[in-house]
N, C-alpha and C. Protein backbone atom coordinates (compact mmCIF):
# COMPACT_ATOMS: atom_id res chain seq x y z
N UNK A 1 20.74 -6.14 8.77
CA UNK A 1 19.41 -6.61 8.43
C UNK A 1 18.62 -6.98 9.69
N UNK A 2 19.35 -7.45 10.45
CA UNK A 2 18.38 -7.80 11.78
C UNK A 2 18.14 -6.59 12.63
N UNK A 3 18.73 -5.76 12.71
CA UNK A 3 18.02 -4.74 13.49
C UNK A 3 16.67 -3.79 12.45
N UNK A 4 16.96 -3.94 11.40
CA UNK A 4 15.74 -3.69 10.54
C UNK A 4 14.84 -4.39 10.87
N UNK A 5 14.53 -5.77 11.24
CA UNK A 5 13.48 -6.44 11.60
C UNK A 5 13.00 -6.67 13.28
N UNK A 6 13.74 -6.00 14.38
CA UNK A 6 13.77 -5.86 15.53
C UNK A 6 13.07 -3.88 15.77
N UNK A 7 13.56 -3.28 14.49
CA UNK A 7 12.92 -2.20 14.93
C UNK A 7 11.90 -1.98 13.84
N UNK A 8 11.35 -2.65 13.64
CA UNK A 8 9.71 -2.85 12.59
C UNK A 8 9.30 -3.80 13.44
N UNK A 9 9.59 -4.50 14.16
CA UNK A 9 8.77 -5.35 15.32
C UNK A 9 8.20 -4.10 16.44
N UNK A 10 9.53 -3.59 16.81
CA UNK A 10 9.05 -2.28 17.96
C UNK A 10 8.30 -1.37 17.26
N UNK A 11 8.05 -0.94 15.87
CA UNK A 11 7.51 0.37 15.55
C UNK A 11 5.94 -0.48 15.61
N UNK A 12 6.16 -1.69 14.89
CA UNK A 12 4.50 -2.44 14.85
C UNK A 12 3.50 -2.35 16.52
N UNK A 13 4.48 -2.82 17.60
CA UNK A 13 4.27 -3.04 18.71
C UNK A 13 3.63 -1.37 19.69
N UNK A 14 4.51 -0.55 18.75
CA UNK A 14 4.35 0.94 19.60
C UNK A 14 3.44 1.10 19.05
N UNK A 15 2.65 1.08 17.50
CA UNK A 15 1.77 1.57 16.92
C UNK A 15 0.11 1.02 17.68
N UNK A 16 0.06 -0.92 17.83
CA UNK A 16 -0.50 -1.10 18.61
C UNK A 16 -0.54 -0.63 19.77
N UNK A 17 -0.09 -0.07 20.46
CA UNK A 17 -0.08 0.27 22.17
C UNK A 17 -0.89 1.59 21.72
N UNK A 18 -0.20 2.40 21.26
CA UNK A 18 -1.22 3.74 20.56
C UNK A 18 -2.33 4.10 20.22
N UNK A 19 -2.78 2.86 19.45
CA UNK A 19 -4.21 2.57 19.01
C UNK A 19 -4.98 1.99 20.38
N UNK A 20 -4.71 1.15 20.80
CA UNK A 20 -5.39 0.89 21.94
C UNK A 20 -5.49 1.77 22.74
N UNK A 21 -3.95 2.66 23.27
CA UNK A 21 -4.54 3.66 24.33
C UNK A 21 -5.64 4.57 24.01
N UNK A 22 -5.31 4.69 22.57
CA UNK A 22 -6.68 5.96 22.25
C UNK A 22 -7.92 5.64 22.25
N UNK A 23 -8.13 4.07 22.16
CA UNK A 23 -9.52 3.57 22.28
C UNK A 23 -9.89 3.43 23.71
N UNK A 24 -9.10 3.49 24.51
CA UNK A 24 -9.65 3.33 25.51
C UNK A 24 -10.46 4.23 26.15
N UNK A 25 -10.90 3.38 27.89
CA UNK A 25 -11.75 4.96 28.07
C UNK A 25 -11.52 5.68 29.29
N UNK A 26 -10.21 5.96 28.98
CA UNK A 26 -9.50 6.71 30.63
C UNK A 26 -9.44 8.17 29.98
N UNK A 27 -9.34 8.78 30.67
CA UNK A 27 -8.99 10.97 30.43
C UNK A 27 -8.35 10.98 29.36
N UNK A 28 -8.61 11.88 28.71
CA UNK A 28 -7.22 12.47 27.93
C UNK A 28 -5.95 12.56 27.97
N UNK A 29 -5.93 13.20 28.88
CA UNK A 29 -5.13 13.65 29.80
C UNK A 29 -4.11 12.09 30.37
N UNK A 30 -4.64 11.24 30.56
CA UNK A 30 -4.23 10.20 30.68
C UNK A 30 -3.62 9.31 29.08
N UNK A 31 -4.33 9.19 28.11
CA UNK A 31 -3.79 8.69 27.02
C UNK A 31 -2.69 9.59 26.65
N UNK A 32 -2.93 10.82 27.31
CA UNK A 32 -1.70 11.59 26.43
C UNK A 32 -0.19 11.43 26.72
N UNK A 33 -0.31 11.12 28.20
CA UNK A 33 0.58 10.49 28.84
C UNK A 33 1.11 9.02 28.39
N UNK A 34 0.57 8.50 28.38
CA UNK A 34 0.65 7.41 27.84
C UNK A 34 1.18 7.20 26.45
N UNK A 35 0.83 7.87 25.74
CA UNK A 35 0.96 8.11 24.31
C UNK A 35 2.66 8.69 24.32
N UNK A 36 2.74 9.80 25.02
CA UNK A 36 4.14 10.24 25.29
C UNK A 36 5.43 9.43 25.39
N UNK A 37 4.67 8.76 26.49
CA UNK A 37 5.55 7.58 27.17
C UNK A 37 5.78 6.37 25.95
N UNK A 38 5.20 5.98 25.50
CA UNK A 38 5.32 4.92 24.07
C UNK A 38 5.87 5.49 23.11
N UNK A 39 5.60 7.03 22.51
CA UNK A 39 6.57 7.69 21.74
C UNK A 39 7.99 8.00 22.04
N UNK A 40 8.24 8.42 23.43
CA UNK A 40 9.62 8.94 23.84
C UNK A 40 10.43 7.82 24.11
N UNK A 41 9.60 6.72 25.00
CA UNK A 41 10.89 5.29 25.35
C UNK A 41 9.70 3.97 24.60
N UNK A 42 10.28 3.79 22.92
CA UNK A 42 9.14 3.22 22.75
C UNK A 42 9.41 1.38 23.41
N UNK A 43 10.86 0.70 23.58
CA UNK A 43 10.79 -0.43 24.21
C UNK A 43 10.27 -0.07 25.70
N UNK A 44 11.08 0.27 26.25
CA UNK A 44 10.75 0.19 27.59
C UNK A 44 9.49 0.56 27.59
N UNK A 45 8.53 1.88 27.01
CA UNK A 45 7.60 2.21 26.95
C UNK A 45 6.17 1.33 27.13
N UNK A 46 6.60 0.66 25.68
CA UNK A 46 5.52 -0.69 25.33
C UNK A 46 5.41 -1.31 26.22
N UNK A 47 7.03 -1.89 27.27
CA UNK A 47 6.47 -2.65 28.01
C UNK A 47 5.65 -2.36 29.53
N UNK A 48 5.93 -1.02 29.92
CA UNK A 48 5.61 -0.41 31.07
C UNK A 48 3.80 -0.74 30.64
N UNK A 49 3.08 -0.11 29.09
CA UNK A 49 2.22 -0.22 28.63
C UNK A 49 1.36 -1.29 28.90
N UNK A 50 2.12 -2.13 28.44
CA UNK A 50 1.25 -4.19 28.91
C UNK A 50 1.77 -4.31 29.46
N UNK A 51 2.34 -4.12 30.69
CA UNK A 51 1.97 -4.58 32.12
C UNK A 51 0.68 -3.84 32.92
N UNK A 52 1.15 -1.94 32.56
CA UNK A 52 0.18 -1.41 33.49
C UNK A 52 -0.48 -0.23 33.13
N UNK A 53 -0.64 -0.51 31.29
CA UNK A 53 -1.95 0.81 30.93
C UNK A 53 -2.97 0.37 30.78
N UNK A 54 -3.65 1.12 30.35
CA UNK A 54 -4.89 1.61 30.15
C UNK A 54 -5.32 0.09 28.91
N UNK A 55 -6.34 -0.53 28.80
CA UNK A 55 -6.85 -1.40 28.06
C UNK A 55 -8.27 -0.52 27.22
N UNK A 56 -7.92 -1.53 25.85
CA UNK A 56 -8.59 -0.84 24.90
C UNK A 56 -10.19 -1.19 25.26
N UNK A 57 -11.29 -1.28 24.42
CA UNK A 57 -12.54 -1.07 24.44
C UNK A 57 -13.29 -2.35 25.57
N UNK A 58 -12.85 -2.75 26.49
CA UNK A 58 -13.09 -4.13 27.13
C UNK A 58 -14.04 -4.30 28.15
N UNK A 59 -15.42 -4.47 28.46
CA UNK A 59 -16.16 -4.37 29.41
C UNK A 59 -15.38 -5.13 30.68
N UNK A 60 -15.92 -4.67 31.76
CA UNK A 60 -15.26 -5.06 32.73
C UNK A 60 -16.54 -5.31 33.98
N UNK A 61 -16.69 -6.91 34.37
CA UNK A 61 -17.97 -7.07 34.98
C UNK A 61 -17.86 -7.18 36.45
């Protein structure tokens, strides 16, 4: 039972990272990567993600 709730934490967590990368506003080419990378290693993935992707819709002054 607990890894049922450790990997519905990671699928919730990868799904967010996903949605954000796609909102963001870097290349394609870049989310796709990104997107890859969260699909193929989705822990390690996520975390490579929030430390050092791409942020969703966020002005930056």
């Amino acid at each position: 039972m607990e890894y049922g709730i450790v990997g519905l934490l990671v699928l919730v967590a990868d799904v967010y990272a996903i949605i954000n990368i796609i909102s963001s506003r870097v290349s394609i080419g870049a989310k796709l990567l990104w997107t890859l990378l969260v699909l193929i290693l989705p822990v390690i993935g996520f975390v490579i993600w929030f430390f050092a992707g791409p942020r969703g819709k966020t002005s930056t002054i």
